[in-house]
Protein backbone atom coordinates (compact mmCIF):
# COMPACT_ATOMS: atom_id res chain seq x y z
CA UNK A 1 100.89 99.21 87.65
CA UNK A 2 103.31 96.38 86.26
CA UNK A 3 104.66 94.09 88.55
CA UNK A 4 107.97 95.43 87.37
CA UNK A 5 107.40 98.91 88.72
CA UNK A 6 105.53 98.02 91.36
CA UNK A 7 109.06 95.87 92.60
CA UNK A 8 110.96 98.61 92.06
CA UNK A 9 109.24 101.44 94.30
CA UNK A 10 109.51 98.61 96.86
CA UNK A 11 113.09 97.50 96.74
CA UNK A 12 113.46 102.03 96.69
CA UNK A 13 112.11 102.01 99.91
CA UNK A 14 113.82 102.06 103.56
CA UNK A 15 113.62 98.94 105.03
CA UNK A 16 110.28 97.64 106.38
CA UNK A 17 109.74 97.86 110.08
CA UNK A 18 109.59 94.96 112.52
CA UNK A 19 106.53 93.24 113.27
CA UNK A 20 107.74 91.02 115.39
CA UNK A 21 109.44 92.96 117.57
CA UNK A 22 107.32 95.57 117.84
CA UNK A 23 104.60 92.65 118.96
CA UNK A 24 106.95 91.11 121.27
CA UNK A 25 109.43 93.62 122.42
CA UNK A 26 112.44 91.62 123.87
CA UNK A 27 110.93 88.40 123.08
CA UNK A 28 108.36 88.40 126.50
CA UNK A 29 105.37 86.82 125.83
CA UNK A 30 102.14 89.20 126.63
CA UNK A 31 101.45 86.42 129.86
CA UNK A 32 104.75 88.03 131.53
CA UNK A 33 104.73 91.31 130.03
CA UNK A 34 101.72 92.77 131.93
CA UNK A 35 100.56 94.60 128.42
CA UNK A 36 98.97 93.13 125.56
CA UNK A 37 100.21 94.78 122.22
CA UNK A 38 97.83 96.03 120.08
CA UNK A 39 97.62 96.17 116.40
CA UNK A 40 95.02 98.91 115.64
CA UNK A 41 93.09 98.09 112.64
CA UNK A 42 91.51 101.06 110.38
CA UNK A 43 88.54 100.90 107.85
CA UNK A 44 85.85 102.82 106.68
CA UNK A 45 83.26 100.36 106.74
CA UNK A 46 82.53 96.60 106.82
CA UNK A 47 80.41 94.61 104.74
CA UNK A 48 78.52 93.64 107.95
CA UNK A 49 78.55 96.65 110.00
CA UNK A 50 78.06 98.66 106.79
CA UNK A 51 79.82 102.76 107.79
CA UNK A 52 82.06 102.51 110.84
CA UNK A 53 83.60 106.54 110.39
CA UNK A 54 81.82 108.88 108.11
CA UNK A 55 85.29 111.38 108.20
CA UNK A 56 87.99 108.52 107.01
CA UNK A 57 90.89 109.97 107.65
CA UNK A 58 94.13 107.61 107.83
CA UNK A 59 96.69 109.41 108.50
CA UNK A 60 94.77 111.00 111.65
CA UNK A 61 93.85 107.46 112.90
CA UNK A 62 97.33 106.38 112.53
CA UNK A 63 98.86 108.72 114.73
CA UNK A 64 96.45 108.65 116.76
CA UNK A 65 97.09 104.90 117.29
CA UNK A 66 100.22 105.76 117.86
CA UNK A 67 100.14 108.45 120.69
CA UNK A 68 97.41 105.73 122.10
CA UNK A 69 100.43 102.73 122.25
CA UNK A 70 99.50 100.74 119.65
CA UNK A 71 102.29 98.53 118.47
CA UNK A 72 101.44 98.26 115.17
CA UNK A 73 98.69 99.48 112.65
CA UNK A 74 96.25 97.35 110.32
CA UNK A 75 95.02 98.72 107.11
CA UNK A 76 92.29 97.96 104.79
CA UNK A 77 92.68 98.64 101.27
CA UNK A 78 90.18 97.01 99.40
CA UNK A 79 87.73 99.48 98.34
CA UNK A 80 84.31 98.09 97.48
CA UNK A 81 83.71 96.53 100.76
CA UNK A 82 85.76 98.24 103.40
CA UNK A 83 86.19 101.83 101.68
CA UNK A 84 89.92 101.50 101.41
CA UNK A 85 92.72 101.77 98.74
CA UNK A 86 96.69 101.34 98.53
CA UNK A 87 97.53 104.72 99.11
CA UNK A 88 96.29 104.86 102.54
CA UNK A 89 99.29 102.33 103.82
CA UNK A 90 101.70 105.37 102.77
CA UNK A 91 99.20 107.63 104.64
CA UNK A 92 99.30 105.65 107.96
CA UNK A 93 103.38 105.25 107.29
CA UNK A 94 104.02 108.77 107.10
CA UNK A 95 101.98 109.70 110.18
CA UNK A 96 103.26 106.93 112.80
CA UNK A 97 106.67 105.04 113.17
CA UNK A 98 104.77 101.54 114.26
CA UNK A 99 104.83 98.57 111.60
CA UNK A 100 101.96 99.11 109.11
CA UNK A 101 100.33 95.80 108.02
CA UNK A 102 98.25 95.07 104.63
CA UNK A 103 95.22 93.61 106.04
CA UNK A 104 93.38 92.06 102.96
CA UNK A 105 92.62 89.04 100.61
CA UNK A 106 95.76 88.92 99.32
CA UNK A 107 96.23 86.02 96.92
CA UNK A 108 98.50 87.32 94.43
CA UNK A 109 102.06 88.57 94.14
CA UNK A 110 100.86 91.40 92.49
CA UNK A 111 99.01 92.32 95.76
CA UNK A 112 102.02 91.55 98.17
CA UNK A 113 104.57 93.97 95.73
CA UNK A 114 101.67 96.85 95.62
CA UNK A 115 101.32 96.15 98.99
CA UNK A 116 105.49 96.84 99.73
CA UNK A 117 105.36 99.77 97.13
CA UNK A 118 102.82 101.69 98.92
CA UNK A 119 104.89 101.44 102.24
CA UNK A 120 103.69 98.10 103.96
CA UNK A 121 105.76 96.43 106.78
CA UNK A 122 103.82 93.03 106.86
CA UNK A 123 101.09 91.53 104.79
CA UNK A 124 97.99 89.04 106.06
CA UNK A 125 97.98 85.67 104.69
CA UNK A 126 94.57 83.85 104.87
CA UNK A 127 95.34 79.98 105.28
CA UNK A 128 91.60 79.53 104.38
CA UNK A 129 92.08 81.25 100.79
CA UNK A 130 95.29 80.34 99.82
CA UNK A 131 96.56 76.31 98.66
CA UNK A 132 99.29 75.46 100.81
CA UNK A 133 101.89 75.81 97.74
CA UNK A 134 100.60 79.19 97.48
CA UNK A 135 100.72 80.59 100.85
CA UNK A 136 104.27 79.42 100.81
CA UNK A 137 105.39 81.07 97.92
CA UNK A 138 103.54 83.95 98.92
CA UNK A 139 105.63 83.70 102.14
CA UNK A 140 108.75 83.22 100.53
CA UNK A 141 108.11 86.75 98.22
CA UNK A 142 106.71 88.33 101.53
CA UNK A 143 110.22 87.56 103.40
CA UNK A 144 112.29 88.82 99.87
CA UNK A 145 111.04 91.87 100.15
CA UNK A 146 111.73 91.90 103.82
CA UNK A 147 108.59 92.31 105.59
CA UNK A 148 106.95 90.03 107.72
CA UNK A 149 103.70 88.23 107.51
CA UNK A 150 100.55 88.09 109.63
CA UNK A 151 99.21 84.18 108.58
CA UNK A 152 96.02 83.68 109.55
CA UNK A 153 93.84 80.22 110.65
CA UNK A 154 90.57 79.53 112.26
CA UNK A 155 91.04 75.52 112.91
CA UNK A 156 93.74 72.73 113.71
CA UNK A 157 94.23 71.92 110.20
CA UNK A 158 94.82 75.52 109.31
CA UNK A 159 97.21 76.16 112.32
CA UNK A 160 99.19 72.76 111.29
CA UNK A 161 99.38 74.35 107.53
CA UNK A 162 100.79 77.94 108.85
CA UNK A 163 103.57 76.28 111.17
CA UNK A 164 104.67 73.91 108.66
CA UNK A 165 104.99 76.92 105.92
CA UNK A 166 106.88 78.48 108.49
CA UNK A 167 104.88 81.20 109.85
CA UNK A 168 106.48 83.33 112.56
CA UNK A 169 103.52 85.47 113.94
CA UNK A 170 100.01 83.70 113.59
CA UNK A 171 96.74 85.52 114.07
CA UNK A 172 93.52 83.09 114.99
CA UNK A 173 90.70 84.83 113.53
CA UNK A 174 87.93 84.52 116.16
CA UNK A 175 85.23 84.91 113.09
CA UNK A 176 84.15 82.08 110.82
CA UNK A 177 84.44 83.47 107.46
CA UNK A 178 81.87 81.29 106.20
CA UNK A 179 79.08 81.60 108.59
CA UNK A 180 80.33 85.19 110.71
CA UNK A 181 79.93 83.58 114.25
CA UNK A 182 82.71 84.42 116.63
CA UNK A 183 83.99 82.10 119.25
CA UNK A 184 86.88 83.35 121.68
CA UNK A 185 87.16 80.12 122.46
CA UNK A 186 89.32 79.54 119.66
CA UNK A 187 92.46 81.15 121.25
CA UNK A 188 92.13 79.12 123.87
CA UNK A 189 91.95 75.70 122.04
CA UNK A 190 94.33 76.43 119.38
CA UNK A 191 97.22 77.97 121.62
CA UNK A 192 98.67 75.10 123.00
CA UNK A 193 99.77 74.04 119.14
CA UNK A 194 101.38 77.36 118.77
CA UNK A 195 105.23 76.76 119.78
CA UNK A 196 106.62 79.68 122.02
CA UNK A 197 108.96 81.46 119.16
CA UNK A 198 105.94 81.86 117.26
CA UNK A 199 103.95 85.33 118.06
CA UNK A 200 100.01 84.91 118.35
CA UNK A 201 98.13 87.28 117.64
CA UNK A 202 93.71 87.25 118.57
CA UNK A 203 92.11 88.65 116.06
CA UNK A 204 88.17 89.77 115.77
CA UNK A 205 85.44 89.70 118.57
CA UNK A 206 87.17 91.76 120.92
CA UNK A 207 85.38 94.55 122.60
CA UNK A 208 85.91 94.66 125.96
CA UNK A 209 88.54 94.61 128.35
CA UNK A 210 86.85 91.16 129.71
CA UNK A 211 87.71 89.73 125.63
CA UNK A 212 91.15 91.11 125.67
CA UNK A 213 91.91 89.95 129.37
CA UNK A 214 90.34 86.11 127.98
CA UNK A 215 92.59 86.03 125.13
CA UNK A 216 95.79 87.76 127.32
CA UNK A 217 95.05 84.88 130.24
CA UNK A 218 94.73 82.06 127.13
CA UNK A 219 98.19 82.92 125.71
CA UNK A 220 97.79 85.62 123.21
CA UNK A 221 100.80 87.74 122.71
CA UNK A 222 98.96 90.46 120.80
CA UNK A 223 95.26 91.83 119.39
CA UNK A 224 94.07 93.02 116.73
CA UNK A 225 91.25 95.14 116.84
CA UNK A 226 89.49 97.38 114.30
CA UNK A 227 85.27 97.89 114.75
CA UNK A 228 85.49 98.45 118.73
CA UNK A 229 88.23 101.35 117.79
CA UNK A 230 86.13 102.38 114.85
CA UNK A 231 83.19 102.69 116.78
CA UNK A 232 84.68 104.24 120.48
CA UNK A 233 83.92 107.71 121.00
CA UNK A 234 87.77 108.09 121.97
CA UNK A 235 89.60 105.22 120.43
CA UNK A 236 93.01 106.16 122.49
CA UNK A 237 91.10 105.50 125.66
CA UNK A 238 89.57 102.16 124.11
CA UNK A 239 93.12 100.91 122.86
CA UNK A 240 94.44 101.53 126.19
CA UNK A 241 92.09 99.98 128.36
CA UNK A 242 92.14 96.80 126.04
CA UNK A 243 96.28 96.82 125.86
CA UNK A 244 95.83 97.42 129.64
CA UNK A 245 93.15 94.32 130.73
C-alpha cells in the first residue's frame, strides 16, 4: 500500500494508547509497585523453536492477555519466520483495550506507518539494526504519529545510543541476536545506566517466576514475554504467576 494511504488510515484512527502508562501506572517503578507489568507477546512460531500454537488465533490470545492482567500486548507480524502479518495488530486491538505493540525488524518508515494503520500503539526499535541517524528519525515519525516506542539494546554502547536518541521506555533483550545465548545478567549490569524517567522493560529468557523475580529485584519495570506464554498449558495462570514473582 503507498505510504500515502498507509498515513492516512493512521492519522483516521483514535488516538494510540499509552505505553508508558500502562507499563508504569502512576509513574511507580515495578521495585515499589509489588507487580511487574507484563507485555504479552504473541506468535505462531519462531525460527528457533520452529511451531509454538498450531490454532493461531490473535484475537483469542489478546483477550485472553487481557482478562490475565497483562499491561500491554506484543505482536509479530512478519510472516515467513514467525507466522504473522499486519492484520493481526487490528485483531489483538479489537479484542483487548491494553497498548498493542509492533514487535518486528522495523527499519523503514513504510513499516512504522503500516504498522499505525493496522492499529499499533508502539513500535520496537532495534538499536542493533538501525544507524543512529536512523533510529532517530524513525523515533521522531514514531512520536508524529503519536505512539510510543519500545527501543531495544543488548550492550553499553547500545544503551548510550537509545538514551541519547531519546528513548523513553527501553527493553534489554536478554538474547544475543548474533549467537542466541541468553544472559539475565544483562538487566542487572545495564540498569544502573538507565535514568529513573526512563521505563525498562526485560525482554527474552524469562520462564519462570525465579527469571521474572531476578529481573523485578535488578530494576526492571516491566517483561516481555512470548514462548513461555506460547508454550503454557494455561497462559493466564503463567502471566500471572510471572507479573506476581
Amino acid at each position: 500500500m503507498p505510504e500515502s494511504e498507509l498515513e492516512r488510515l493512521a492519522l483516521a484512527l483514535p488516538p494510540p494508547r499509552d505505553l508508558v502508562a500502562a507499563l508504569r501506572p502512576g509513574d511507580v517503578p515495578a521495585a515499589r509497585s509489588g507487580r511487574l507489568a507484563v507485555i504479552a507477546e504473541m506468535k505462531a512460531r519462531t525460527p528457533i523453536m520452529g511451531e509454538l500454537c498450531r490454532e493461531y488465533a490473535p484475537a483469542r490470545l489478546a483477550s485472553g492477555y487481557a482478562r490475565a492482567g497483562a499491561a500491554a500486548i506484543s505482536v509479530l507480524c512478519q510472516e515467513t519466520s514467525f507466522g504473522g502479518r499486519p492484520e493481526h495488530l487490528a485483531e489483538a486491538r479489537a479484542a483487548a483495550s491494553l497498548p498493542v505493540l509492533r514487535k518486528d525488524f522495523v527499519v523503514t518508515e513504510h513499516q512504522v506507518l503500516e504498522g499505525r494503520a493496522y492499529g499499533a500503539d508502539a513500535i520496537l526499535l532495534i538499536v542493533a539494526a538501525l544507524t543512529a541517524s536512523r533510529l532517530r528519525e524513525l523515533l521522531a515519525l514514531t512520536r508524529r504519529l503519536g505512539m510510543e516506542a519500545l527501543v531495544e539494546v543488548h550492550d553499553e554502547r547500545e544503551m548510550a545510543l537509545a538514551l541519547e536518541a531519546g528513548a523513553r521506555v527501553v527493553g534489554i533483550n536478554h538474547r544475543d541476536l548474533s549467537s542466541f545465548e541468553v544472559d539475565l545478567g544483562l538487566t542487572e549490569r545495564l540498569r544502573p545506566l538507565v535514568p529513573a524517567e526512563v521505563v525498562l522493560v526485560a525482554e527474552s529468557g524469562i520462564h519462570r517466576a525465579a527469571d521474572a523475580r531476578r529481573v523485578r529485584e535488578a530494576g526492571a519495570d516491566a517483561i516481555l514475554v512470548g514462548e513461555a506464554l506460547m508454550r503454557a498449558a494455561d497462559p493466564g495462570a503463567k502471566l500471572e504467576e510471572l507479573a506476581s514473582a
